[in-house]
N, C-alpha and C. Protein backbone atom coordinates (compact mmCIF):
# COMPACT_ATOMS: atom_id res chain seq x y z
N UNK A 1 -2.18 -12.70 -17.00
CA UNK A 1 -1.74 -12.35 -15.66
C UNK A 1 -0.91 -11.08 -15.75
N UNK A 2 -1.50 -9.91 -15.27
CA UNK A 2 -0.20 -8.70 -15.12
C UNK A 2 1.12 -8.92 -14.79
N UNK A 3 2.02 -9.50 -15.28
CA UNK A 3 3.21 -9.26 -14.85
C UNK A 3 4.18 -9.07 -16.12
N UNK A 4 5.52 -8.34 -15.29
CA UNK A 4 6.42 -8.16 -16.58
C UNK A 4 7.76 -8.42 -16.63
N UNK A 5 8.65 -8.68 -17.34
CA UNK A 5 9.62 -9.56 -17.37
C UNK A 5 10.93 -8.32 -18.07
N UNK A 6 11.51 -7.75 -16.95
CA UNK A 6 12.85 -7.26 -17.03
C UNK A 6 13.93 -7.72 -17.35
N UNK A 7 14.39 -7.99 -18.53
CA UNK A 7 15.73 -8.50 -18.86
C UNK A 7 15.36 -9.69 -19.28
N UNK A 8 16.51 -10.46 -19.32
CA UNK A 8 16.79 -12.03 -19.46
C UNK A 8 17.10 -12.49 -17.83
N UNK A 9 17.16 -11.37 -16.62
CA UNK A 9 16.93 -11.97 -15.55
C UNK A 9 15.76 -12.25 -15.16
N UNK A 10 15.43 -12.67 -13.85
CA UNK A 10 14.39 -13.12 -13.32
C UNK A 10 13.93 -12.20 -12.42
N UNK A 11 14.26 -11.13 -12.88
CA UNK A 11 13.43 -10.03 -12.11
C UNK A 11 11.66 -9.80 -12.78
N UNK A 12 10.95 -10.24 -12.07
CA UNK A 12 9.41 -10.10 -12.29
C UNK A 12 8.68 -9.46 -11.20
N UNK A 13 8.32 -9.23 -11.36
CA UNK A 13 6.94 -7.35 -11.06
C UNK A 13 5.48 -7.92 -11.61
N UNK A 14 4.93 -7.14 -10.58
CA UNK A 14 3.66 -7.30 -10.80
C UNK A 14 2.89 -5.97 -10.55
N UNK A 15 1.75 -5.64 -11.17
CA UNK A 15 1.38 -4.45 -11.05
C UNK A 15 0.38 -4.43 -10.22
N UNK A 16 -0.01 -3.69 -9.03
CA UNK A 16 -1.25 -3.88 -8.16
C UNK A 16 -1.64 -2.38 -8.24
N UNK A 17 -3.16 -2.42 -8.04
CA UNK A 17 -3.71 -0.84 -8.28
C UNK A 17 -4.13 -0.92 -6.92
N UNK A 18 -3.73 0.35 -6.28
CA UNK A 18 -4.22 0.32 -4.65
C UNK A 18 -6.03 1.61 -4.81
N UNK A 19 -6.52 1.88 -3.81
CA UNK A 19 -7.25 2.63 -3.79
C UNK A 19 -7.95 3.08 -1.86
N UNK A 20 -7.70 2.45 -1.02
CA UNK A 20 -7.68 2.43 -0.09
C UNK A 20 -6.39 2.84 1.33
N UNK A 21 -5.96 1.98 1.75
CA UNK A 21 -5.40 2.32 3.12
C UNK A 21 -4.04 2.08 2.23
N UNK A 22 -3.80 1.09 1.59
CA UNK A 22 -2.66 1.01 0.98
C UNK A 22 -1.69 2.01 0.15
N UNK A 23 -2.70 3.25 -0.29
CA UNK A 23 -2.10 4.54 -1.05
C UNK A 23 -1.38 4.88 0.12
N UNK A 24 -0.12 5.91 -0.63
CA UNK A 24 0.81 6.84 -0.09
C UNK A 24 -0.49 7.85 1.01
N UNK A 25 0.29 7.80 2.09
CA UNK A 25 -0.02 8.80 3.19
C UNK A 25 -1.27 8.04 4.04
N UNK A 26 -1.39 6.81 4.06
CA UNK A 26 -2.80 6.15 4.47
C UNK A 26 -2.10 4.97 5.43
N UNK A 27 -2.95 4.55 5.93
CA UNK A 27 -2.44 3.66 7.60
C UNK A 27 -1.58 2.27 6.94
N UNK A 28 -1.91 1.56 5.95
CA UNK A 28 -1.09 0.80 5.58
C UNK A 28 -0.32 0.33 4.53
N UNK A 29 -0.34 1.76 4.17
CA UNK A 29 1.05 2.13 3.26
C UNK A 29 2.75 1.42 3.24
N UNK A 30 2.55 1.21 4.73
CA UNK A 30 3.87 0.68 4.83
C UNK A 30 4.28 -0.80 4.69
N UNK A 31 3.17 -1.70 4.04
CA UNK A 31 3.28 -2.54 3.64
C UNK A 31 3.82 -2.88 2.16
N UNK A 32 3.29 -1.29 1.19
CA UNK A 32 4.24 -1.20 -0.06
C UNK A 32 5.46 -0.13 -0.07
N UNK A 33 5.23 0.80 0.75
CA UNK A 33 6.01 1.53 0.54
C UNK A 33 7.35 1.47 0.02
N UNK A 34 7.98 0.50 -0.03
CA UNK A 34 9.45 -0.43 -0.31
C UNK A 34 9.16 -0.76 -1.60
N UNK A 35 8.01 -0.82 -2.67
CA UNK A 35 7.80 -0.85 -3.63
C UNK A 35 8.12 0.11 -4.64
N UNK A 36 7.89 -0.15 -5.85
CA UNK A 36 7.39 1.13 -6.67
C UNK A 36 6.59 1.61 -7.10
N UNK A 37 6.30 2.98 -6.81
CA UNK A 37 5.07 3.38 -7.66
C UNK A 37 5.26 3.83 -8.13
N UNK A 38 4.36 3.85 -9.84
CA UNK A 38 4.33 3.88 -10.88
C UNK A 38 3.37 4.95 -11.36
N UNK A 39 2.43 4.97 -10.89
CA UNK A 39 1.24 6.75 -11.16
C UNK A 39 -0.13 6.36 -10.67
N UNK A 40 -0.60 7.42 -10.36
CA UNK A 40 -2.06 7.56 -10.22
C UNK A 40 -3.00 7.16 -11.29
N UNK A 41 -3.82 6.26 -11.32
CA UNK A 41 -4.57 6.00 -12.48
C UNK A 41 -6.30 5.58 -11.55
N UNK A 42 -6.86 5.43 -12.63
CA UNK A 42 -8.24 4.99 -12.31
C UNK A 42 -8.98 3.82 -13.19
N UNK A 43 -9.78 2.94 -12.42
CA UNK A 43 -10.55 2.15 -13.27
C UNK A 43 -11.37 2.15 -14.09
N UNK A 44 -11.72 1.08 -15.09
CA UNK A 44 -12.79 1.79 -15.93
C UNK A 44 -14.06 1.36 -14.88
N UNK A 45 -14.94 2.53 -15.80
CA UNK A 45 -16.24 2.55 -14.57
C UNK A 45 -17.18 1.52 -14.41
N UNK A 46 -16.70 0.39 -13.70
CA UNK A 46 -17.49 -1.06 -13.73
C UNK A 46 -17.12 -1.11 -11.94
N UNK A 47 -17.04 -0.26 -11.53
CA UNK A 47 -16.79 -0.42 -9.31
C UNK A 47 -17.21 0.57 -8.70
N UNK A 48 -17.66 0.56 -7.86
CA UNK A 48 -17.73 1.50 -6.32
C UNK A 48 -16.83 1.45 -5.35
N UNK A 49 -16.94 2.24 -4.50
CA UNK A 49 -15.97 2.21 -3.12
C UNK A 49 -17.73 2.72 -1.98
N UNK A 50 -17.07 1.73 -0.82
CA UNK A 50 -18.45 1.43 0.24
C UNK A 50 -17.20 2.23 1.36
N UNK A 51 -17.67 3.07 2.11
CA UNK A 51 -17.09 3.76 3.31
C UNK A 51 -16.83 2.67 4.03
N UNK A 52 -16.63 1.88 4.50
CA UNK A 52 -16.60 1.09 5.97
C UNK A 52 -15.90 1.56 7.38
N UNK A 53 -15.98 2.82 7.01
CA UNK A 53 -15.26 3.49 8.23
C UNK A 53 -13.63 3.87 7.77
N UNK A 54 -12.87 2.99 8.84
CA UNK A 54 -11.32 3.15 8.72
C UNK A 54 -10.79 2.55 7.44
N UNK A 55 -11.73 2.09 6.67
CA UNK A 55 -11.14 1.65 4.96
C UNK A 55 -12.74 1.44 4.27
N UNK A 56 -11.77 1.36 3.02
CA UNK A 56 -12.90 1.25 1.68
C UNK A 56 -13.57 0.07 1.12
N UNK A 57 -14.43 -0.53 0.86
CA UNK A 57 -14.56 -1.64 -0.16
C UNK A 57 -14.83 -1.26 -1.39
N UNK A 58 -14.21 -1.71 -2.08
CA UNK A 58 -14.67 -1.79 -3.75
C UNK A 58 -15.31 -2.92 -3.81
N UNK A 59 -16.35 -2.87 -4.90
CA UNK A 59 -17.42 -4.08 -5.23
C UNK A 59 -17.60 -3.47 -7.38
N UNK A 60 -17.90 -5.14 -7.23
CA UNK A 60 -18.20 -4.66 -8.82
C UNK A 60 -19.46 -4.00 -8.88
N UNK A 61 -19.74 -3.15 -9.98
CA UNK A 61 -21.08 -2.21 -10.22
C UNK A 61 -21.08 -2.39 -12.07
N UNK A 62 -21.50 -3.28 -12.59
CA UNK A 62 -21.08 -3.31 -14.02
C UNK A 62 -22.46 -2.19 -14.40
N UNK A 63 -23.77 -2.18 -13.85
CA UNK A 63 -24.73 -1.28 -14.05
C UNK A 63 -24.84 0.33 -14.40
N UNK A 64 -24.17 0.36 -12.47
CA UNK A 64 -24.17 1.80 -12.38
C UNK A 64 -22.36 2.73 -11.96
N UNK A 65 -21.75 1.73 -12.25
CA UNK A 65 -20.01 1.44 -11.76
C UNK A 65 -19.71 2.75 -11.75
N UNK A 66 -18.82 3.47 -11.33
CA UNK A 66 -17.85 4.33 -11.41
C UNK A 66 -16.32 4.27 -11.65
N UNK A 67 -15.04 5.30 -12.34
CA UNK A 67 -14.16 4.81 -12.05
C UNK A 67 -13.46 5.18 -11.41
N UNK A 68 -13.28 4.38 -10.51
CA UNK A 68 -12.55 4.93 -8.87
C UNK A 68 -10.45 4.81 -9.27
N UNK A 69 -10.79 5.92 -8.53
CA UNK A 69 -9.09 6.46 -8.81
C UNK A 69 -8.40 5.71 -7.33
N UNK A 70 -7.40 5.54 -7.60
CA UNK A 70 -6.21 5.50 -7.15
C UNK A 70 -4.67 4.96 -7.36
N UNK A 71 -3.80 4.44 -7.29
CA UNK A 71 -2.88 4.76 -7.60
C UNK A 71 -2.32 3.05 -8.14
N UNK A 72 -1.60 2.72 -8.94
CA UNK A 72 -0.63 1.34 -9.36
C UNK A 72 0.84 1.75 -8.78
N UNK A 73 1.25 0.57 -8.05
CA UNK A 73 2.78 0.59 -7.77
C UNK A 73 3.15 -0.96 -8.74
N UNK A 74 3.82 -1.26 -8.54
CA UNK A 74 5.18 -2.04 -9.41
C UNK A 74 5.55 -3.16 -7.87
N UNK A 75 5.21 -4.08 -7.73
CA UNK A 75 5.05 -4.88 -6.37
C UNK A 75 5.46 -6.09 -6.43
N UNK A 76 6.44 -6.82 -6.05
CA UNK A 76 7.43 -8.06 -5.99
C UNK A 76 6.33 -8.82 -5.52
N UNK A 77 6.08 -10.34 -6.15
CA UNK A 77 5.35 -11.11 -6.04
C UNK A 77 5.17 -11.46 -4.85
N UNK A 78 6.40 -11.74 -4.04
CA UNK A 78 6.71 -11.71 -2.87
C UNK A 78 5.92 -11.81 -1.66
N UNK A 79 5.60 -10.25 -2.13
CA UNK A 79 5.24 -9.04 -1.27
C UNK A 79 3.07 -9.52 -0.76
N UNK A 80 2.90 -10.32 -2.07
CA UNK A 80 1.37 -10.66 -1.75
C UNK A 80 0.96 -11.30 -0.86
N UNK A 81 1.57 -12.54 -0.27
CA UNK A 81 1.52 -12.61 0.90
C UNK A 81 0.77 -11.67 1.54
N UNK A 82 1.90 -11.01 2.20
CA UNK A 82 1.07 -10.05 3.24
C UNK A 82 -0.08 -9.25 3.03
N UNK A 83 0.07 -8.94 1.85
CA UNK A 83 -1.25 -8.40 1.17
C UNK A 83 -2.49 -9.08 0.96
N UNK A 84 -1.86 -9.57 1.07
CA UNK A 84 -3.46 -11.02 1.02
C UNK A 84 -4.38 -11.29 2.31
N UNK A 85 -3.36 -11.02 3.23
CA UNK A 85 -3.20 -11.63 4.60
C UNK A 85 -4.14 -10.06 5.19
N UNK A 86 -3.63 -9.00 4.96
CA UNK A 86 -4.33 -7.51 5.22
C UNK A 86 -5.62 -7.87 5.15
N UNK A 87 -5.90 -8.27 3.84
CA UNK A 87 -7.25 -7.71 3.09
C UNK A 87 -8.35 -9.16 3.12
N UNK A 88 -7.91 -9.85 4.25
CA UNK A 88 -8.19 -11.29 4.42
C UNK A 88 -9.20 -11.93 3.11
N UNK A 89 -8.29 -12.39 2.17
CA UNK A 89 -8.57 -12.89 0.97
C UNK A 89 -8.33 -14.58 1.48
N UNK A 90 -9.25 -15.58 1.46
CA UNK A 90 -10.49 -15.04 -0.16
C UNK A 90 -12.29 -14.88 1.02
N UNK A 91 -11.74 -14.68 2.19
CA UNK A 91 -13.05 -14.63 3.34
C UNK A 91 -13.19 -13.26 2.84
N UNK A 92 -13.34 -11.89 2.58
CA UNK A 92 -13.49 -10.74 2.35
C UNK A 92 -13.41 -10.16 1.20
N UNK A 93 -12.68 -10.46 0.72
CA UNK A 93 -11.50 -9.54 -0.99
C UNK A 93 -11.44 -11.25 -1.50
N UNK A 94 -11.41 -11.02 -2.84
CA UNK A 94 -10.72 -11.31 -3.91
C UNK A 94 -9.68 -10.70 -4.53
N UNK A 95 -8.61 -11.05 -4.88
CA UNK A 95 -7.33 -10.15 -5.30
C UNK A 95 -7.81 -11.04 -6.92
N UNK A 96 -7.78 -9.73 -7.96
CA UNK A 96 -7.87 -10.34 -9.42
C UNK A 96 -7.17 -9.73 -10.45
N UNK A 97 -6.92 -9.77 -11.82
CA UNK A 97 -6.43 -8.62 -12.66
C UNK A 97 -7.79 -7.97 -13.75
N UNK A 98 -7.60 -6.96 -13.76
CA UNK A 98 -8.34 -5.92 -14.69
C UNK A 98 -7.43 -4.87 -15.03
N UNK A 99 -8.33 -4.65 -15.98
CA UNK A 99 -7.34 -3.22 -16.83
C UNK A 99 -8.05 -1.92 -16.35
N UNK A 100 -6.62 -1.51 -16.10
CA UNK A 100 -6.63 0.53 -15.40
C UNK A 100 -6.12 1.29 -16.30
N UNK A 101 -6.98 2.46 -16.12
CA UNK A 101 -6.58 3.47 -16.95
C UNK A 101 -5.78 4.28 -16.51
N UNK A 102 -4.97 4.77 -17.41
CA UNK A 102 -3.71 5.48 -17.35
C UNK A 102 -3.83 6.80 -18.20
N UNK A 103 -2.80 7.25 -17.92
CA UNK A 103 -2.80 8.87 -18.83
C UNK A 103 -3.26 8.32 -20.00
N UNK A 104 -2.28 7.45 -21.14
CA UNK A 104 -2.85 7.38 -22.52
C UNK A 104 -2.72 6.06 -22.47
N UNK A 105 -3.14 4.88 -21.80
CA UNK A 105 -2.85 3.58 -22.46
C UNK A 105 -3.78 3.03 -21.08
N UNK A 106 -3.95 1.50 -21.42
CA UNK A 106 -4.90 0.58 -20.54
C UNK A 106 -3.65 -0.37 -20.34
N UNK A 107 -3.35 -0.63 -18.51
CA UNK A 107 -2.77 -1.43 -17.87
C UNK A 107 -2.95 -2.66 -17.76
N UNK A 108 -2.73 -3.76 -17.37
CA UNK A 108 -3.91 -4.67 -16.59
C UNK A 108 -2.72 -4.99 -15.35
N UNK A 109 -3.84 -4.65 -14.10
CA UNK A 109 -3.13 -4.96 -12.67
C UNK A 109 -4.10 -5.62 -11.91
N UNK A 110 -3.49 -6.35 -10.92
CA UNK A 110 -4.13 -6.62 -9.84
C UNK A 110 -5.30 -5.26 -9.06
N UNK A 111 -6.06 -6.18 -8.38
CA UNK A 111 -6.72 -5.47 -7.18
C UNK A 111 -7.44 -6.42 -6.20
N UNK A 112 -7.67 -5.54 -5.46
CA UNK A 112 -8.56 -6.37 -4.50
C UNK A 112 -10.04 -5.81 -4.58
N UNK A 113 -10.88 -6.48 -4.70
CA UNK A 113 -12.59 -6.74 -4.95
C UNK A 113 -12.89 -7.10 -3.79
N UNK A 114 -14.00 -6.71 -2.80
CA UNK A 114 -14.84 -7.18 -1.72
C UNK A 114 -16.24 -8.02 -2.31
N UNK A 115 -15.42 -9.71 -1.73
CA UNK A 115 -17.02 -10.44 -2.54
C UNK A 115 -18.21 -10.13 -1.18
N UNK A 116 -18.63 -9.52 -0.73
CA UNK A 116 -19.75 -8.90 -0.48
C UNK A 116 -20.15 -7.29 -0.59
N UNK A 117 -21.38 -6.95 -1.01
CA UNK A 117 -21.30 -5.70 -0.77
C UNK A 117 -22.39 -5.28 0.53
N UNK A 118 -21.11 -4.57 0.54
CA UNK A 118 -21.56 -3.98 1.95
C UNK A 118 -22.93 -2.46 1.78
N UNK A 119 -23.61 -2.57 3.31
CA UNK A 119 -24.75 -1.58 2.76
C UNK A 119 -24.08 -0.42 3.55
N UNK A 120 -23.54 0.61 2.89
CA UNK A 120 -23.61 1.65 3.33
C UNK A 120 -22.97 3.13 2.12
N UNK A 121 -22.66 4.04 1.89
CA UNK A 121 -22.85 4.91 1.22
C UNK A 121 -21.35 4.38 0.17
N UNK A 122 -21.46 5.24 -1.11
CA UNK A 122 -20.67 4.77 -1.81
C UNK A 122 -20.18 6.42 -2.68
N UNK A 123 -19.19 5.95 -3.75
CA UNK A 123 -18.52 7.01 -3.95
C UNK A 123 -16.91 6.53 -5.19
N UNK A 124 -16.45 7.11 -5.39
CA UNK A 124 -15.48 6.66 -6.16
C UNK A 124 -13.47 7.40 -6.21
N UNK A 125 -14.05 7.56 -4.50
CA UNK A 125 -12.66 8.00 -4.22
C UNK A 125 -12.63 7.61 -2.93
N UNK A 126 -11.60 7.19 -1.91
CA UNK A 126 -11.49 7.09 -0.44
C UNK A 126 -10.11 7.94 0.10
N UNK A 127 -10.19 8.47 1.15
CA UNK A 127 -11.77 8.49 2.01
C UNK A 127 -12.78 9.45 1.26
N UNK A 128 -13.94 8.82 1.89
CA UNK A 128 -15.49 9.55 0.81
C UNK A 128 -15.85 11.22 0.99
C-alpha cells in the first residue's frame, strides 16, 4: 500500500498521482490543493487517457499503453473520501496503487483507473 510513516507520530500520507481535472490549474484542483505536491512524474507505459470532454479517463493498455504524465501530491488519507466520491468509485474509477516514474527512482501511488473504456480518441496527456 503507498503510504509513509513520518516520525514515531501518526502522521501518515499517502501518495496519489493525479493526471486529469485534479492537477494544479484544472476545475478540481481544489479538492487537493490543501495538499502537497510533490513533482510531476509519469507512468510506466501500461495506460491511455480517453478525452471525455470536460475530463480524462485513463484505462489500462498493457499492449499498446503509453506513459501518461501528470503530477503526485502527498494526500491525507482523509482527504479520499471526497476523492472517491468525485471520480464515483467503484461505478466508474477504481482508485489502486502502481508504481510512477520519477526523475530517478519508481514511486508506488495511488490512482484512479476507469473500469470501462470508453470509445473515443486517446493520447497520453490531458487535455488532448
Amino acid at each position: 500500500m503507498p503510504e509513509k510513516l513520518e516520525s514515531a507520530a501518526v502522521m501518515i500520507s499517502t501518495l496519489l498521482f493525479v493526471y486529469g481535472t485534479l492537477k494544479r490549474g484544472q476545475t478540481n484542483h481544489r479538492l487537493i490543493r490543501n495538499q502537497k505536491f510533490v513533482r510531476k512524474a509519469g507512468t510506466l507505459p501500461k495506460y491511455r487517457l480517453y478525452d471525455l470532454g470536460p475530463y480524462p479517463a485513463l484505462v489500462r493498455d498493457l499492449e499498446n499503453g503509453l506513459s501518461v504524465r501528470g503530477e503526485i501530491w502527498d494526500v491525507a488519507p482523509d482527504a479520499f473520501g471526497e476523492l472517491d466520491k468525485l471520480e464515483d468509485v467503484p461505478a466508474q474509477y477504481v482508485r489502486e496503487p502502481i508504481e510512477v516514474l520519477g526523475i530517478d527512482d519508481v514511486v508506488e501511488a495511488y490512482i484512479y483507473v476507469r473500469t470501462i473504456s470508453p470509445d473515443t480518441r486517446s493520447g497520453c496527456e490531458w487535455p488532448l
